[in-house]
Protein backbone atom coordinates (compact mmCIF):
# COMPACT_ATOMS: atom_id res chain seq x y z
CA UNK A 1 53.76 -13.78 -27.86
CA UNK A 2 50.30 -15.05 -27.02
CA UNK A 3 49.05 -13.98 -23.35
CA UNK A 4 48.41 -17.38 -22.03
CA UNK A 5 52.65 -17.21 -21.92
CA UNK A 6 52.59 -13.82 -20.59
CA UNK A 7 50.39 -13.92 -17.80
CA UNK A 8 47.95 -16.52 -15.74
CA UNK A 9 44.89 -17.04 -17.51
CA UNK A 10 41.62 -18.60 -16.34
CA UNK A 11 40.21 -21.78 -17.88
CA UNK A 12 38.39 -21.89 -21.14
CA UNK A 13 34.67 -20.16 -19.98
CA UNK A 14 35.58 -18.11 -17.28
CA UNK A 15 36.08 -14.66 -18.92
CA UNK A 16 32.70 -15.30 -20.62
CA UNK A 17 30.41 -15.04 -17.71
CA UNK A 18 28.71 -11.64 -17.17
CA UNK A 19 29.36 -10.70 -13.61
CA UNK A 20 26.27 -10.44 -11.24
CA UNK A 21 25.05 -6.40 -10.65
CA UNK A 22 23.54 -5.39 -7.90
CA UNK A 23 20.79 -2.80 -8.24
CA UNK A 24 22.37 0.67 -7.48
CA UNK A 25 22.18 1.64 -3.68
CA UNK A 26 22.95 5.41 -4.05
CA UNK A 27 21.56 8.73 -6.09
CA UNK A 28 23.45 11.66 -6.21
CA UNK A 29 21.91 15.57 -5.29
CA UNK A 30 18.68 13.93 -3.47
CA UNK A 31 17.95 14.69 0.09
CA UNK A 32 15.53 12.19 1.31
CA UNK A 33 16.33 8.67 -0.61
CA UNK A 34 14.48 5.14 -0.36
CA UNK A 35 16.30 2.14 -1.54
CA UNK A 36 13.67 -0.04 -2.73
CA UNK A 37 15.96 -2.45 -5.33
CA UNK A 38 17.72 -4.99 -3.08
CA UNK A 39 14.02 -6.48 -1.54
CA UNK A 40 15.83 -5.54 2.48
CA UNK A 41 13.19 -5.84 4.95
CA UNK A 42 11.86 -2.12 6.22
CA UNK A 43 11.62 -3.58 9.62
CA UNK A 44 15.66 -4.23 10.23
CA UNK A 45 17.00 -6.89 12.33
CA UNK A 46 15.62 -8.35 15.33
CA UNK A 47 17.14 -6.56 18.35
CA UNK A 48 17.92 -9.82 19.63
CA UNK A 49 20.51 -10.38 16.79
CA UNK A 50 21.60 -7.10 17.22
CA UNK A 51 22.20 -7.57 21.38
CA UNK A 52 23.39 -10.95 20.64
CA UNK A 53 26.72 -9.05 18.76
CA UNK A 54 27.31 -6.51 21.35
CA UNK A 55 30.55 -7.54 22.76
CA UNK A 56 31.77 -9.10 19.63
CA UNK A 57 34.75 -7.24 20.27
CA UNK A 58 36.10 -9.49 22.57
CA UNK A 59 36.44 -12.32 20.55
CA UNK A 60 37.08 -10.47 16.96
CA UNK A 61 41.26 -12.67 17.42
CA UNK A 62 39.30 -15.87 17.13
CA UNK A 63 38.75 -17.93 14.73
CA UNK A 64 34.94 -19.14 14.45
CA UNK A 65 33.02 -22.06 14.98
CA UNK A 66 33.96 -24.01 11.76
CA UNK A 67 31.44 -26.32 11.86
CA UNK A 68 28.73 -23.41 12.90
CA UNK A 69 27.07 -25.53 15.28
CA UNK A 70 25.25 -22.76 17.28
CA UNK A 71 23.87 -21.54 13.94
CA UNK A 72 22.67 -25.31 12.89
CA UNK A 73 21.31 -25.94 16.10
CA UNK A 74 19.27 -23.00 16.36
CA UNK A 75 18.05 -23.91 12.41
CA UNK A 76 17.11 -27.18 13.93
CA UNK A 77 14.98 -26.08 16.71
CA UNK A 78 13.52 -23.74 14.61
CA UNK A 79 12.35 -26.19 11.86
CA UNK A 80 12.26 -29.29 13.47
CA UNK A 81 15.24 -31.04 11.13
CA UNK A 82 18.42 -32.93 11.65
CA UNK A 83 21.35 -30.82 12.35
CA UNK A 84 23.10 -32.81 10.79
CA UNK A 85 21.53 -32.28 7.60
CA UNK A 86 22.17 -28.78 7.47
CA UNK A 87 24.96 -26.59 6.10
CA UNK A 88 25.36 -23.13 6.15
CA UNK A 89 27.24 -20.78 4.63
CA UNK A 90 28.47 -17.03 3.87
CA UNK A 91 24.98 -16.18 2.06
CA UNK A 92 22.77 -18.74 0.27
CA UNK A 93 25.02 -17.44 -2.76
CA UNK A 94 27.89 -19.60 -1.34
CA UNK A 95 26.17 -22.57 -1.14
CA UNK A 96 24.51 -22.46 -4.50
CA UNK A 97 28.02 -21.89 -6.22
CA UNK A 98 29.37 -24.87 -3.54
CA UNK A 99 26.47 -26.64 -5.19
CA UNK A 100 27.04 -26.21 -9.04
CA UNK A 101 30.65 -26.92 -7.91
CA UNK A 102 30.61 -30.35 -6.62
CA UNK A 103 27.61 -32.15 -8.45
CA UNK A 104 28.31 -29.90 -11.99
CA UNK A 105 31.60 -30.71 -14.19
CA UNK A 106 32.72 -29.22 -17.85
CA UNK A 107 30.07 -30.22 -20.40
CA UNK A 108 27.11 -30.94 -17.66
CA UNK A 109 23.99 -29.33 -17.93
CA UNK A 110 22.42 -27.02 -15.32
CA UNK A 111 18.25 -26.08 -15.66
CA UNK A 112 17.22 -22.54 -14.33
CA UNK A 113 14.25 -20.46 -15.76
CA UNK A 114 13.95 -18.06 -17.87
CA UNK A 115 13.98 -14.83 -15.42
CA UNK A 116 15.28 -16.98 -12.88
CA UNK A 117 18.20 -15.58 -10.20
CA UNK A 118 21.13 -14.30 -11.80
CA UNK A 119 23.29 -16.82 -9.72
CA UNK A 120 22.22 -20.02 -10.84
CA UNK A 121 23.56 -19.05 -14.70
CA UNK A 122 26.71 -18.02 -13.27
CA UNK A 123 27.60 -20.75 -10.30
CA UNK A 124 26.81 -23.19 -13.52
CA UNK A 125 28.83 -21.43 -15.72
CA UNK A 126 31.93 -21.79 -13.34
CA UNK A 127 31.86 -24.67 -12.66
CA UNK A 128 32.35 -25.92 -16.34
CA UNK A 129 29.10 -26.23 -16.96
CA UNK A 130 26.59 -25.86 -19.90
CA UNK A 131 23.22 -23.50 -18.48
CA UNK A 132 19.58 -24.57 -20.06
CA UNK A 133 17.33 -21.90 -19.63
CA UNK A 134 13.54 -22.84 -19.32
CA UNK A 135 10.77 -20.72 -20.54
CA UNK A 136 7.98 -19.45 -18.31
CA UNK A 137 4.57 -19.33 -18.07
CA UNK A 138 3.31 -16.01 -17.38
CA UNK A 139 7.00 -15.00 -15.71
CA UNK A 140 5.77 -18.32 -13.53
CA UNK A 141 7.89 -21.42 -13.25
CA UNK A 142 6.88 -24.09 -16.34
CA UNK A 143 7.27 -27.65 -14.48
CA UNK A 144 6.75 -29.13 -18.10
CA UNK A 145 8.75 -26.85 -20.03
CA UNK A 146 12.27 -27.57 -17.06
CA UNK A 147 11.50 -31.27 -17.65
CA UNK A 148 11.44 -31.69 -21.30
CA UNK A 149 15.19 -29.49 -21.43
CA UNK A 150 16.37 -32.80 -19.17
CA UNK A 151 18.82 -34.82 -21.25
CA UNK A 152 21.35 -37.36 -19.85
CA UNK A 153 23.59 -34.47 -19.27
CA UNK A 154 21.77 -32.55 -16.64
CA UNK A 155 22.58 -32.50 -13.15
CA UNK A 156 21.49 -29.93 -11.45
CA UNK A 157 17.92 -28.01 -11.59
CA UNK A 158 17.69 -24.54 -9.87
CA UNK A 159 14.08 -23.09 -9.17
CA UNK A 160 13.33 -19.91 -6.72
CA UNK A 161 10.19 -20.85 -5.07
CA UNK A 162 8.60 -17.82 -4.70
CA UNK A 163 10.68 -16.43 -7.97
CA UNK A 164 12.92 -13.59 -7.97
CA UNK A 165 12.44 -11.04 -9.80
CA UNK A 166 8.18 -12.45 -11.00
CA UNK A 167 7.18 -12.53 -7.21
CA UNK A 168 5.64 -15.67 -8.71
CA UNK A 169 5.89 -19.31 -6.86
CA UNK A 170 4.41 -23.16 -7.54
CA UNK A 171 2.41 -24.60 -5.57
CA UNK A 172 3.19 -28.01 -3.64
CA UNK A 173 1.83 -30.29 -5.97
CA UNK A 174 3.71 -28.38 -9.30
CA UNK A 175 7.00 -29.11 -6.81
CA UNK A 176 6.08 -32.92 -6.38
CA UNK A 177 5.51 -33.06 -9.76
CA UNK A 178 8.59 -31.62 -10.83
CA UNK A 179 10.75 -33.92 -8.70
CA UNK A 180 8.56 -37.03 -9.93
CA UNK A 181 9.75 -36.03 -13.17
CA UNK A 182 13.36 -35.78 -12.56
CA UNK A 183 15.94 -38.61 -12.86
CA UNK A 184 16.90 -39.74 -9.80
CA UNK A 185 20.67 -39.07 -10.49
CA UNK A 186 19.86 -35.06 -10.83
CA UNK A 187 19.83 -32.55 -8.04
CA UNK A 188 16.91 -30.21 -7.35
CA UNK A 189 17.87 -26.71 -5.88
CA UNK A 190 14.69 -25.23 -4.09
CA UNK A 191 15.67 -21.52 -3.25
CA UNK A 192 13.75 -20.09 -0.76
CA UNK A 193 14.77 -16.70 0.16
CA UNK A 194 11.50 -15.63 -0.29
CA UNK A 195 9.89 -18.46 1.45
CA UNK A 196 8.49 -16.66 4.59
CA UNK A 197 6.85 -14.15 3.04
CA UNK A 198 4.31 -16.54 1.57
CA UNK A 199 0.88 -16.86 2.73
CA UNK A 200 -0.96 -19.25 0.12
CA UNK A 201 -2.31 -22.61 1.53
CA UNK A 202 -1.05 -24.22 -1.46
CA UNK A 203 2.66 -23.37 -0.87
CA UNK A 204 5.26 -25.72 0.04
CA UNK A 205 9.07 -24.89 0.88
CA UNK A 206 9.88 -28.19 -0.62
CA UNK A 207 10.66 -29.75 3.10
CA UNK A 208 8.80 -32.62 2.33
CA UNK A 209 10.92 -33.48 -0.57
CA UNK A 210 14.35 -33.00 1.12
CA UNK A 211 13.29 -35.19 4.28
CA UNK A 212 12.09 -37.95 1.99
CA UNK A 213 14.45 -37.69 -1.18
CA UNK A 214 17.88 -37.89 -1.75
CA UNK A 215 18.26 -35.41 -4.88
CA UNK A 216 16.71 -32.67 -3.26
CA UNK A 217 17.82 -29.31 -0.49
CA UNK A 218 16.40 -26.56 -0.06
CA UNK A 219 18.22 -23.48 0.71
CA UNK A 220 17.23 -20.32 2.83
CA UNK A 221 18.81 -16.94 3.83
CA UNK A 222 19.17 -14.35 6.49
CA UNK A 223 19.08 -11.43 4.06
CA UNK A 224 15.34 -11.19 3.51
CA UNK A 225 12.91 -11.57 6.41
CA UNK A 226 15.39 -11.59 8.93
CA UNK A 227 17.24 -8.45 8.02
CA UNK A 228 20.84 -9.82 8.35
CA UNK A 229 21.97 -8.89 4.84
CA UNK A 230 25.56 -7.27 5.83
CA UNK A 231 26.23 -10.45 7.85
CA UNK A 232 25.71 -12.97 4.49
CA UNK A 233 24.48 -15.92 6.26
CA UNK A 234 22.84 -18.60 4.37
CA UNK A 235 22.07 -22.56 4.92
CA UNK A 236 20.61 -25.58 3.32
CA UNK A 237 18.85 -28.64 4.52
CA UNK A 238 19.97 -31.40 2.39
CA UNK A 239 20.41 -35.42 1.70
CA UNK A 240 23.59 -36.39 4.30
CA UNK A 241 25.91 -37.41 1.10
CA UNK A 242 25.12 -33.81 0.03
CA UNK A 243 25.81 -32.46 3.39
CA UNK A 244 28.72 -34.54 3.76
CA UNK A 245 30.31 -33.90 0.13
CA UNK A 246 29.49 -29.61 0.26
CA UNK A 247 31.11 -30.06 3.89
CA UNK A 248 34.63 -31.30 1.77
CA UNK A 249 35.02 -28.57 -0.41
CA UNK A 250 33.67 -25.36 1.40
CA UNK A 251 35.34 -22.94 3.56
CA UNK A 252 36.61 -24.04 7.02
CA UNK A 253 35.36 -20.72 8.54
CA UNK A 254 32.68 -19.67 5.64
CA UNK A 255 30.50 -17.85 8.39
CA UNK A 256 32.52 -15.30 10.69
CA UNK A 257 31.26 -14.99 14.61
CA UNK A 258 28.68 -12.19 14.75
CA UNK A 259 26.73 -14.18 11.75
CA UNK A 260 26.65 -16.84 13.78
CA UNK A 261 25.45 -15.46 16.87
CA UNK A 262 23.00 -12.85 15.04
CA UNK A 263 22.09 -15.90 13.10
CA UNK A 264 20.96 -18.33 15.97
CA UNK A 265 19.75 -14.94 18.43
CA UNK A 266 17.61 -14.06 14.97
CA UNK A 267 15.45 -17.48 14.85
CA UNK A 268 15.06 -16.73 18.78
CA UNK A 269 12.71 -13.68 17.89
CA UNK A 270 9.67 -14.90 15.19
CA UNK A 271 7.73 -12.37 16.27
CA UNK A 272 10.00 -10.19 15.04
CA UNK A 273 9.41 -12.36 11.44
CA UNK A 274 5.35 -12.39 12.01
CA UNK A 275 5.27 -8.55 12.57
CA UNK A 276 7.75 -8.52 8.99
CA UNK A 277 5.09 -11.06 7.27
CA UNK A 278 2.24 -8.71 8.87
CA UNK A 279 3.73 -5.78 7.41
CA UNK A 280 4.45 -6.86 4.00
CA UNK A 281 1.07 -8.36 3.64
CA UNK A 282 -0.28 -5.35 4.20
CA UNK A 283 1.85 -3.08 2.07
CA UNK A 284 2.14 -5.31 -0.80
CA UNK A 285 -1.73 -5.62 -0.93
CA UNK A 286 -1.94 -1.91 -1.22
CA UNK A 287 1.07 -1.19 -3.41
CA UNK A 288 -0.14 -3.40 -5.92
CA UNK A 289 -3.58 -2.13 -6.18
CA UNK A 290 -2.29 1.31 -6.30
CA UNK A 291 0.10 0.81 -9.18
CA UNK A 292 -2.56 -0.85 -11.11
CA UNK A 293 -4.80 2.41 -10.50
CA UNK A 294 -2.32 4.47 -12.44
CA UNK A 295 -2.54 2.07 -15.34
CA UNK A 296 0.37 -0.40 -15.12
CA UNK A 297 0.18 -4.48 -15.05
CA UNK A 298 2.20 -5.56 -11.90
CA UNK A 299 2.86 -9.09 -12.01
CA UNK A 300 1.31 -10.84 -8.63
CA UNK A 301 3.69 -11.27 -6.01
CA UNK A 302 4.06 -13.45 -2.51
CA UNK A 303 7.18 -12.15 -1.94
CA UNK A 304 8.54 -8.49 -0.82
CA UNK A 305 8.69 -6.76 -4.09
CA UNK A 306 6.26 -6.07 -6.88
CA UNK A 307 7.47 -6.25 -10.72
CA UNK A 308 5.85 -3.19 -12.61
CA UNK A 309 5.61 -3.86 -16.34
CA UNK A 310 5.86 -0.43 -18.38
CA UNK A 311 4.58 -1.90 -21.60
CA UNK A 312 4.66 0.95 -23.85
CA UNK A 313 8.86 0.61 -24.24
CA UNK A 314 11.72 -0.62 -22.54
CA UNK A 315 12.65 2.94 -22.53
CA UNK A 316 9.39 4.24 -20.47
CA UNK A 317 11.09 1.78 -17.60
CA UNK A 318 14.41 3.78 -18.03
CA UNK A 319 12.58 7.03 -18.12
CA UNK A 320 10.51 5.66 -14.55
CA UNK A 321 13.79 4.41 -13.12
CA UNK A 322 15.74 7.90 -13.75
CA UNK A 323 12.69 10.14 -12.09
CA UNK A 324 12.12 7.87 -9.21
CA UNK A 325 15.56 8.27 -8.69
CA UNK A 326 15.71 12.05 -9.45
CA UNK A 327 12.92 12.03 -6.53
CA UNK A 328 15.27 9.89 -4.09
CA UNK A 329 13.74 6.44 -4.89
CA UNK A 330 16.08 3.94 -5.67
CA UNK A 331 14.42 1.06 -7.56
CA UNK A 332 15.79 -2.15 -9.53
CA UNK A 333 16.32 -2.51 -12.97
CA UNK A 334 15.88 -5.72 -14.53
CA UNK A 335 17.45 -5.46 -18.11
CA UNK A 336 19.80 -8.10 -16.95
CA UNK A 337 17.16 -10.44 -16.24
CA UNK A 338 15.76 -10.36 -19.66
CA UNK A 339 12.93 -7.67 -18.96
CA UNK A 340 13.92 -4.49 -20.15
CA UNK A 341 10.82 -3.12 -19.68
CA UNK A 342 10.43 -4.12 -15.85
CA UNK A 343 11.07 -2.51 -12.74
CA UNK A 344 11.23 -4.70 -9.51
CA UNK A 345 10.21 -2.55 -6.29
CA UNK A 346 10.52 -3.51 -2.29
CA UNK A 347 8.10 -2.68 -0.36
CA UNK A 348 9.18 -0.53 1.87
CA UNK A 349 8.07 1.36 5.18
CA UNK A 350 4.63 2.86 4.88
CA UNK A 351 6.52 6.43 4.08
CA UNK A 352 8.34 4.68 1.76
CA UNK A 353 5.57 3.12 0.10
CA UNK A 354 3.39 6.59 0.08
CA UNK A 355 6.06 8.53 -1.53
CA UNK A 356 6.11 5.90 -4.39
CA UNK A 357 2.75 6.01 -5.43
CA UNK A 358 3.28 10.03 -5.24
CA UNK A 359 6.34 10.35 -7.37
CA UNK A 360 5.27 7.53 -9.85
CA UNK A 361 1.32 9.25 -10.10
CA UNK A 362 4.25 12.68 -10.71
CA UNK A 363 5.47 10.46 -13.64
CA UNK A 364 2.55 9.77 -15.14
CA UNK A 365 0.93 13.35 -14.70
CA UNK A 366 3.83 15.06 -15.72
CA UNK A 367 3.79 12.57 -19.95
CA UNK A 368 7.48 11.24 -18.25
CA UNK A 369 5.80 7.62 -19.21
CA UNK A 370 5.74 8.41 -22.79
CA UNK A 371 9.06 7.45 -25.07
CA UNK A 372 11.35 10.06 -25.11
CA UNK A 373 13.24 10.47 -28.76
């Protein structure tokens, strides 16, 4: 008896995708521990988001705001766009699965790059679709190398503008020219969870694009520089037929009521955000150069991480990975991203950020860099 008569089974596809792992958030026997893999911002959540949930108690029997109207209007002050043009959801996760879902069906094409987020591959894959990976430049996003993979298949195109896990970003006019480039009939995902952290003139969100286009939104999260990770709020500023069509197949109540009153109270407070970009400007200046001083490449970054390259093996990254975490520093591995011998690092508080450089100069000091047999 074959098990599709035995049992429910899942469409052709589904058992084939790797499920997304996080980086681990624990070590076992250490006293003092950093988690530095999940890019969290040192700085926590504005204490206005934090107030704003204080008596959430009293209204944990009702049903949210389905259309999350407080959280779009605060997004629209905020930015200056049409609340109507914006969607939100439970993490910018959800929306780039609602996404893949409703413009991707089986045999499509969806375009990521080649160290591109883990979640573009796999909100394609679900959805029926066939994923194109893209080669990179330098672990930087190839405009020519996405738009010679387009066929008359493709509809979708995922970037991360600034990357995750490079650090790396286009500029504005690589993003114009990437759009030019595109069929009009093919959507253009700009993720910017990183977007806040960067500080280069030449750097564009891709705004501009989603104002004036109608094959192009840009999506943005609460996780990062807002510090509102355990609350998974996300949202996208989009064409209206995009708005309107994601607004037909996603969850009636796909953000619960503190997200969308930490949400709306966090947009209140950017100098909370400007003291977060201030920090992280700071720190990522320094641990960069001070990585590089004990001999490794780090890949530049505008985001809130640093990618360490430990060229002499992929096994002198597993070797780093198990000390730092021997010495309470919890770090991400990025095997699953295609770069075995990677490590992707937050920055973290300045004590965080200290006792790095002091465990990893340990590491090198002590030969752990060199291959073990």
């Amino acid at each position: 008896m074959s098990d599709q008569s035995i049992r429910p089974m899942p469409r052709n596809g589904i058992l084939d995708i790797e499920a997304y792992v996080p980086g681990r958030s624990q070590v076992a026997g250490s006293g003092r521990v950093f988690k530095l893999s999940s890019n969290e911002t040192p700085l926590g959540p504005s204490p206005l988001a934090v107030s704003a949930i204080g008596n959430i108690d009293k209204t944990l029997a009702l049903y949210p705001d389905g259309s999350a109207k407080l959280l779009r209007q605060a997004v629209s002050k905020r930015y200056g766009l049409d609340e109507n043009r914006i969607v939100c959801g439970n993490g910018s996760d959800d929306l780039l699965h609602l996404l893949a879902s409703a413009y991707i069906g089986p045999g499509d094409e969806g375009i990521f790059t080649e160290h591109g987020f883990l979640v573009y591959k796999i909100a394609i894959l679900a959805a029926g679709g066939v994923p194109i990976v893209a080669p990179e430049r330098n672990f930087t996003t190839d405009v020519d190398a996405i738009l010679s993979r387009v066929t008359g298949r493709t509809k979708i195109v995922y970037i991360a503008n600034p990357n995750n896990p490079t650090g790396t970003y286009i500029p504005k006019d690589e993003l114009v020219r990437l759009h030019k480039g595109l069929p009009k009939n093919v959507l253009l995902v700009i993720d910017g969870a990183y977007s806040e952290y960067v500080q280069s003139p030449d750097f564009s969100d891709g705004t501009e694009l989603a104002l004036k286009y109608d094959n192009v939104v840009i999506t943005r999260t609460f996780s990062k520089i807002h510090g509102l990770a355990n609350l998974r709020i996300g949202w996208f500023f989009g064409p209206q037929a995009i708005c309107d069509t994601i607004n037909r197949i996603r969850g009636p109540f796909n953000l619960n009521g503190p997200a969308l009153l930490a949400g709306s109270a966090a947009l209140e407070d950017w100098k909370h955000v400007e003291r977060a970009v201030s920090h992280n400007a700071t720190w990522l200046q320094w641990l960069s150069a001070e990585i590089s001083k004990l001999g490794f490449c780090v890949t530049p970054s505008v985001g809130n991480f640093v990618m360490i390259h430990f060229d002499a093996s992929p096994t002198q990254a597993l070797n780093a990975d198990e000390f730092l975490a021997a010495h309470g520093l919890i770090v991400r591995g990025l095997t699953s991203y295609g770069l075995p011998s990677c490590l992707r690092v937050t920055i973290g508080t300045e004590e965080a950020n200290r006792y790095f450089i002091e465990v990893l100069s340990k590491f090198v000091s002590q030969g752990s860099s060199k291959e073990h047999a």
